[in-house]
C-alpha atoms as a PDB file:
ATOM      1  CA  UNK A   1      48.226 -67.016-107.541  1.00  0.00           C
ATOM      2  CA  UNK A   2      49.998 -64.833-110.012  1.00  0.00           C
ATOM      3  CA  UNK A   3      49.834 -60.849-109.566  1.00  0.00           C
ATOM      4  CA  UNK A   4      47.847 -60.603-112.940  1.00  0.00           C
ATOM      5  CA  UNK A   5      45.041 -63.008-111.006  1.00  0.00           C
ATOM      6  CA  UNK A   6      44.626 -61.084-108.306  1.00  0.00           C
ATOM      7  CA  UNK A   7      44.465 -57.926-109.949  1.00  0.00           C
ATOM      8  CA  UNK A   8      41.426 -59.160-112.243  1.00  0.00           C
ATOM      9  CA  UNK A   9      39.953 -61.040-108.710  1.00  0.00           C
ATOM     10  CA  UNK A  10      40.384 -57.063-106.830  1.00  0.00           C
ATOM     11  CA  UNK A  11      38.988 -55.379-110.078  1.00  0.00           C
ATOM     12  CA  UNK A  12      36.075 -57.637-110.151  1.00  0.00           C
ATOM     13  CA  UNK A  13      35.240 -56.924-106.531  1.00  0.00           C
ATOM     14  CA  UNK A  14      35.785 -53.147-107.115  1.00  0.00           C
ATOM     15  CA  UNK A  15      33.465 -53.033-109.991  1.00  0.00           C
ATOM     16  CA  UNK A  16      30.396 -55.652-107.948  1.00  0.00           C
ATOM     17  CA  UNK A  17      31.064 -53.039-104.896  1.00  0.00           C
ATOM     18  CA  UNK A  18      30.696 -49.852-107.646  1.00  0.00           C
ATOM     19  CA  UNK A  19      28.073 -51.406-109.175  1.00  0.00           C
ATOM     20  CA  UNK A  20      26.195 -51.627-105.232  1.00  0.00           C
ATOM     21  CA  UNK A  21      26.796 -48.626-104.591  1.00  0.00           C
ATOM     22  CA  UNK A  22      25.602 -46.773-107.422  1.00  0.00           C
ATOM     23  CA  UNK A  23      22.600 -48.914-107.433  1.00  0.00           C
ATOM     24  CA  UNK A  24      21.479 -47.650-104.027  1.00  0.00           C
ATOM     25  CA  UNK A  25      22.312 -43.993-104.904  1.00  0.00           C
ATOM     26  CA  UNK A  26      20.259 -44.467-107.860  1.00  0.00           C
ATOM     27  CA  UNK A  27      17.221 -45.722-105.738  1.00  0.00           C
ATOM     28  CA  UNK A  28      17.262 -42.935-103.050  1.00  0.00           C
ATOM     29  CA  UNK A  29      13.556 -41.477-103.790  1.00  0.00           C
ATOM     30  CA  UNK A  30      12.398 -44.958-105.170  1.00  0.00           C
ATOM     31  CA  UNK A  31       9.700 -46.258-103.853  1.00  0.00           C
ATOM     32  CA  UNK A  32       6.560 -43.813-103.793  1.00  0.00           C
ATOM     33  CA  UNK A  33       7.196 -40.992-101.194  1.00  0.00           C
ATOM     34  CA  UNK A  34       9.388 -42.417 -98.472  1.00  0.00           C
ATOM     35  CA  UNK A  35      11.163 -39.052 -98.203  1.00  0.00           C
ATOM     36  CA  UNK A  36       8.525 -37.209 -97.521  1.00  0.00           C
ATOM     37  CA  UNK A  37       7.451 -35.963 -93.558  1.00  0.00           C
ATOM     38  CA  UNK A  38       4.132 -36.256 -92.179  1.00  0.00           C
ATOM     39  CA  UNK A  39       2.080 -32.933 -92.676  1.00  0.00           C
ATOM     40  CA  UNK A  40       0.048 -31.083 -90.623  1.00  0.00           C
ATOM     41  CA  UNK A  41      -2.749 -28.386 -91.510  1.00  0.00           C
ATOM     42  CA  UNK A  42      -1.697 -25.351 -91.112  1.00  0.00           C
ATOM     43  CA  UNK A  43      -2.729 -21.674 -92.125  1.00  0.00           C
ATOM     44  CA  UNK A  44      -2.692 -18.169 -90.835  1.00  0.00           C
ATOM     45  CA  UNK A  45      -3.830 -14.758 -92.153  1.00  0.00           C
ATOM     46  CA  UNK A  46      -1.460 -11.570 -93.453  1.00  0.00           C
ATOM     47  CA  UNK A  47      -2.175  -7.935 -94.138  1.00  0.00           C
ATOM     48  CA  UNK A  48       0.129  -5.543 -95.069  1.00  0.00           C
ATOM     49  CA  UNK A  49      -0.565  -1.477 -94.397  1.00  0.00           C
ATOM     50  CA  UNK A  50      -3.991  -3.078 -93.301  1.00  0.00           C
ATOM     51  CA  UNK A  51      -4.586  -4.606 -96.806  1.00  0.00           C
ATOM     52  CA  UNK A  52      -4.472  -8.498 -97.656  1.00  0.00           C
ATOM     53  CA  UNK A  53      -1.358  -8.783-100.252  1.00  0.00           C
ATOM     54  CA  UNK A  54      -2.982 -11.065-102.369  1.00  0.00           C
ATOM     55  CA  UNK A  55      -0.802 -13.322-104.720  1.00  0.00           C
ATOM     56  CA  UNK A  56       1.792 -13.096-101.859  1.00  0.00           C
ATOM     57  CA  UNK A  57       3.807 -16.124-101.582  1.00  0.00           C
ATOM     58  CA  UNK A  58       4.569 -17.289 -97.726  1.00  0.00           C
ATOM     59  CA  UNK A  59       7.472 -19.338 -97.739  1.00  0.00           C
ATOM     60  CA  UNK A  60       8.599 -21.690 -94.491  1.00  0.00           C
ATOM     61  CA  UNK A  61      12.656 -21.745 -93.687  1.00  0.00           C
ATOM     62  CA  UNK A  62      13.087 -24.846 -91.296  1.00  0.00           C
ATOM     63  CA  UNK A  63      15.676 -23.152 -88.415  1.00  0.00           C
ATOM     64  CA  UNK A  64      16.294 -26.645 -86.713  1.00  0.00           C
ATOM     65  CA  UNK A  65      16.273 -30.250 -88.431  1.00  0.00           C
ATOM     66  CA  UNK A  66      15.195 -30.901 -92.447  1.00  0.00           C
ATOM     67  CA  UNK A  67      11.560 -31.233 -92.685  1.00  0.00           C
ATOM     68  CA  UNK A  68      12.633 -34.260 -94.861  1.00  0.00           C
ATOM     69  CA  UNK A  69      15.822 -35.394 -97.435  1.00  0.00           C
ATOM     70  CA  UNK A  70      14.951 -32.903 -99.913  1.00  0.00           C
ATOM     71  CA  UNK A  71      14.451 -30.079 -96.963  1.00  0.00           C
ATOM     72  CA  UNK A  72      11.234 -29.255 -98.485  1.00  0.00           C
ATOM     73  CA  UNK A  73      10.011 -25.590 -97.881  1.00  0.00           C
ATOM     74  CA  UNK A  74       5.974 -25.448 -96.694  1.00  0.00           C
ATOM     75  CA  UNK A  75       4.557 -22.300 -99.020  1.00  0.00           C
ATOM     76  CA  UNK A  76       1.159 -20.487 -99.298  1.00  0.00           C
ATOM     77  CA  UNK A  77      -0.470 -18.310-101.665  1.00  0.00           C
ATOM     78  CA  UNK A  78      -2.056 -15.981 -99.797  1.00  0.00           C
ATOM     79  CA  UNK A  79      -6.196 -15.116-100.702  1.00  0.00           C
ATOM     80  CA  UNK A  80      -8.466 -12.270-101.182  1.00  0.00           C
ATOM     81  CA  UNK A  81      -9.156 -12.177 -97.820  1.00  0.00           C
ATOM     82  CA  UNK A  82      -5.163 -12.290 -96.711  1.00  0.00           C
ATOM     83  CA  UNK A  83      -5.747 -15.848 -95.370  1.00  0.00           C
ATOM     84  CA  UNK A  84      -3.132 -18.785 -96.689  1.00  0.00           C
ATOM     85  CA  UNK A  85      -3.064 -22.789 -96.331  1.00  0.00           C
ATOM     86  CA  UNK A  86       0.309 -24.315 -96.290  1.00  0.00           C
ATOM     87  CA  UNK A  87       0.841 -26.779 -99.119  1.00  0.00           C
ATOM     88  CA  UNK A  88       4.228 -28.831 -98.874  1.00  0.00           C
ATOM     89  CA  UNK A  89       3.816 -32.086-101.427  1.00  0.00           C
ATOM     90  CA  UNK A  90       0.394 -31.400-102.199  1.00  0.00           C
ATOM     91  CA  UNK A  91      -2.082 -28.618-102.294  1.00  0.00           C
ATOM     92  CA  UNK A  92      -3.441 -27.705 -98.464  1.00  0.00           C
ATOM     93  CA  UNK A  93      -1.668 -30.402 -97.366  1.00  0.00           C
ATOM     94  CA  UNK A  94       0.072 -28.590 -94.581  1.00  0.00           C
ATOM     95  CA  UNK A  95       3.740 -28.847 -93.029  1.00  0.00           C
ATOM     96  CA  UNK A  96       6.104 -30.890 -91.406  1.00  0.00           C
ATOM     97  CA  UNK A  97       6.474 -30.282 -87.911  1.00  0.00           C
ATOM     98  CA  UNK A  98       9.140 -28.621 -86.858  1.00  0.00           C
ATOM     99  CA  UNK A  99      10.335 -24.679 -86.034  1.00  0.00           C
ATOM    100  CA  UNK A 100      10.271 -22.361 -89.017  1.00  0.00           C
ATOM    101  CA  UNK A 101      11.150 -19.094 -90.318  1.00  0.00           C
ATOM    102  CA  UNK A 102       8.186 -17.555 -92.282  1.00  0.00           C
ATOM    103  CA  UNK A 103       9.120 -15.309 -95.228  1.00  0.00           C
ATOM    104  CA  UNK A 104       7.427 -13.525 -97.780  1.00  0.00           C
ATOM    105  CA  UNK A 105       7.203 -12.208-101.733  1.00  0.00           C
ATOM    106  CA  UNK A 106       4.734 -10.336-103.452  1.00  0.00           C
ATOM    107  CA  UNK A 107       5.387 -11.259-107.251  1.00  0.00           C
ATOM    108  CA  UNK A 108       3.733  -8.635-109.476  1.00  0.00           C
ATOM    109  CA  UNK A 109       2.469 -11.593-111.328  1.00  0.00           C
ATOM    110  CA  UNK A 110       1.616 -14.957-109.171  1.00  0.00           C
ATOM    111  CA  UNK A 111       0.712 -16.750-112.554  1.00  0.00           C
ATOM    112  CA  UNK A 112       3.823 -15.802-113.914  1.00  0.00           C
ATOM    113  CA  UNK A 113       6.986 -17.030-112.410  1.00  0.00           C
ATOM    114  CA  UNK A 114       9.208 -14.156-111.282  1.00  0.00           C
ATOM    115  CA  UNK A 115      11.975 -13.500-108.578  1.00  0.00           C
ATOM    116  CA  UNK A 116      10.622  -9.610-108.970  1.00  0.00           C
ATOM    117  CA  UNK A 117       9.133  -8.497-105.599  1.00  0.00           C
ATOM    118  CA  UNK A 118       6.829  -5.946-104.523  1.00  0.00           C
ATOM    119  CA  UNK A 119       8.168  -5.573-101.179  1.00  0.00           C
ATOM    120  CA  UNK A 120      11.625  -5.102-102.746  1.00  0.00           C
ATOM    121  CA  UNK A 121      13.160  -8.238-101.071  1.00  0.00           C
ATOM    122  CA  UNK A 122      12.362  -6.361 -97.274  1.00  0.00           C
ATOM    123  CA  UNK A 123      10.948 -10.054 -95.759  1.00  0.00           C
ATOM    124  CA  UNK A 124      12.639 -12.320 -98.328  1.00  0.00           C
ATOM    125  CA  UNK A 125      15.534 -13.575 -96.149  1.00  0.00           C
ATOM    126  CA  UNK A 126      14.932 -16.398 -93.742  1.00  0.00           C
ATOM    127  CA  UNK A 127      17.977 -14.854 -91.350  1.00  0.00           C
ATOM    128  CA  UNK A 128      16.620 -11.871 -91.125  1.00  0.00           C
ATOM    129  CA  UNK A 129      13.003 -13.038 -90.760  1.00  0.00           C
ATOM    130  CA  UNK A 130      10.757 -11.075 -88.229  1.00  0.00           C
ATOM    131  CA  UNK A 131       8.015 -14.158 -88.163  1.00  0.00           C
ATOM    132  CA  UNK A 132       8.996 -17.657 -86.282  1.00  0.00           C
ATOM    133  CA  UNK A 133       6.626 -20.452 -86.139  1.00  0.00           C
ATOM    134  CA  UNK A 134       6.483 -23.692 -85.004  1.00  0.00           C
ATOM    135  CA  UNK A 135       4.423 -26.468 -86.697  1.00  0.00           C
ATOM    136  CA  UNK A 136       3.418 -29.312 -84.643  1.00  0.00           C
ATOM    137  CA  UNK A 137       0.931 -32.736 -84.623  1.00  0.00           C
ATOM    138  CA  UNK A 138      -3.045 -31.784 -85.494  1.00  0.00           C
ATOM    139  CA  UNK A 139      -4.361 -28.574 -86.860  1.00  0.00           C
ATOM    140  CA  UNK A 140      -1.754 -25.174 -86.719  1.00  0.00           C
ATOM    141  CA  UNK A 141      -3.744 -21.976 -86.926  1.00  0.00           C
ATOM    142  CA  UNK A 142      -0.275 -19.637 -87.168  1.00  0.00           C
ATOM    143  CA  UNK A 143      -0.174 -16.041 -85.659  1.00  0.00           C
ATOM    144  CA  UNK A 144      -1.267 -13.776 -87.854  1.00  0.00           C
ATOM    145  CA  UNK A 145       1.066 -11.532 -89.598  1.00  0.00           C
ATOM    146  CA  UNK A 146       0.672  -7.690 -89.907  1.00  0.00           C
ATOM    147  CA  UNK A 147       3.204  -5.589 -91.317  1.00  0.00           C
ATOM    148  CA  UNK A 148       2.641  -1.609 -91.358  1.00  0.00           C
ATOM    149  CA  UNK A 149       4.380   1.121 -92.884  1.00  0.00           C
ATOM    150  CA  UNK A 150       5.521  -1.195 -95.855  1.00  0.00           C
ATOM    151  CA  UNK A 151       6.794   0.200 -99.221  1.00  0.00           C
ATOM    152  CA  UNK A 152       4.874  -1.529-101.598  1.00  0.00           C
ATOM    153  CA  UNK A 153       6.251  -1.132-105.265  1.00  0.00           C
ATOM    154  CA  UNK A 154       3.947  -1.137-108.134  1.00  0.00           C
ATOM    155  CA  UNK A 155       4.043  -4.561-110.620  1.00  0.00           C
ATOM    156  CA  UNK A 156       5.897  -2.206-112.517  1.00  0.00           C
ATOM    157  CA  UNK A 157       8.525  -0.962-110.100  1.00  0.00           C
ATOM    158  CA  UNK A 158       8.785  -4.163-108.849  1.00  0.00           C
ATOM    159  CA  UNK A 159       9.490  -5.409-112.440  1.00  0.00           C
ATOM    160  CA  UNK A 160      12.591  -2.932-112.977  1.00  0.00           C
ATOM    161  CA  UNK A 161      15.816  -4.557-112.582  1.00  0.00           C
ATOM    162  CA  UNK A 162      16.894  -1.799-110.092  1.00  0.00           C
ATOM    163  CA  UNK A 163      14.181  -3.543-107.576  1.00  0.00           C
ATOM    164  CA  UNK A 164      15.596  -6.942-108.570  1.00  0.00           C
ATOM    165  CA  UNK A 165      16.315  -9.532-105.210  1.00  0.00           C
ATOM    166  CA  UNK A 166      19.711 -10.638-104.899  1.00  0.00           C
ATOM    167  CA  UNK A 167      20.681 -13.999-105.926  1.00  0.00           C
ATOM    168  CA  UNK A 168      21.478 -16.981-103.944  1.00  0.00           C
ATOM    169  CA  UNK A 169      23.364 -15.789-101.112  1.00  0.00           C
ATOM    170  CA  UNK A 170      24.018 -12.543-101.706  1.00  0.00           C
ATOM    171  CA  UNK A 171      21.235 -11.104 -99.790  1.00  0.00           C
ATOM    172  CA  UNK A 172      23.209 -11.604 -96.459  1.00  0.00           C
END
């Protein structure tokens, strides 16, 4: 077999084995929602200086294993009445199981996407959250959350770029 034959022969296995391979990468998150984790219901209730912060987003931080491939993070709006239900894929669908860190931002504007905060970024850092939970099979009513003493900025305040969070990473 001459060199020049086995080169093509090795190339053409390269390129089949390539080909494979980037094939299956392609198809990770084919097929419906194999990724995702089973959910559970879950909800809990917040107040903050004894007042529901409504339009607060609740945000879960796994601390142990990915809830699933795409280490989906459980979130909440919280209600008029300062209670939330945990939405992960869908809405109210609940959480994976597992142990999280809870943390929190008060947008000035939940309709309106914003990394501005009204609590000036105080419970936006899973590492430094106060609030761990764990999620596990059937229905999770969560300990309810009560901050006091909070500095609450205005929609304004929170708006002014000297109240800005920090970016990815930066607030450690």
């Amino acid at each position: 077999m001459t060199q020049q034959h086995q080169f093509r022969r090795h190339s053409h296995a390269s390129f089949v084995l390539l080909l494979a391979t980037t094939t299956a990468l392609a198809c990770v998150g084919c097929g419906g929602e194999d990724w995702q984790a089973e959910t559970y219901p879950a909800h809990g209730r917040i107040t903050i200086n004894g007042q529901p912060p409504v339009g607060a987003v609740v945000e879960l931080h796994s601390t142990g294993e990915q809830p699933d491939v795409r280490n989906s993070r459980p979130w909440a709006i919280v209600q008029e009445d300062g209670a939330y239900t945990l939405s992960t894929y869908e809405k109210g669908d609940g959480a994976p199981a597992g142990d999280y860190a809870v943390v929190l931002r008060w947008p000035p504007d939940v309709t309106q996407p914003s990394l501005a905060d009204r609590l000036g970024g105080a419970y936006a850092v899973p590492e430094r959250s106060q609030w761990n939970v764990m999620i596990g099979e059937g229905e999770n009513e969560l300990p309810p959350i009560e901050i006091t003493g909070a500095k609450v900025l205005s929609a304004e305040e929170a708006q002014s770029p000297r109240h800005s969070p920090p970016g990815p990473g930066m607030g450690k």
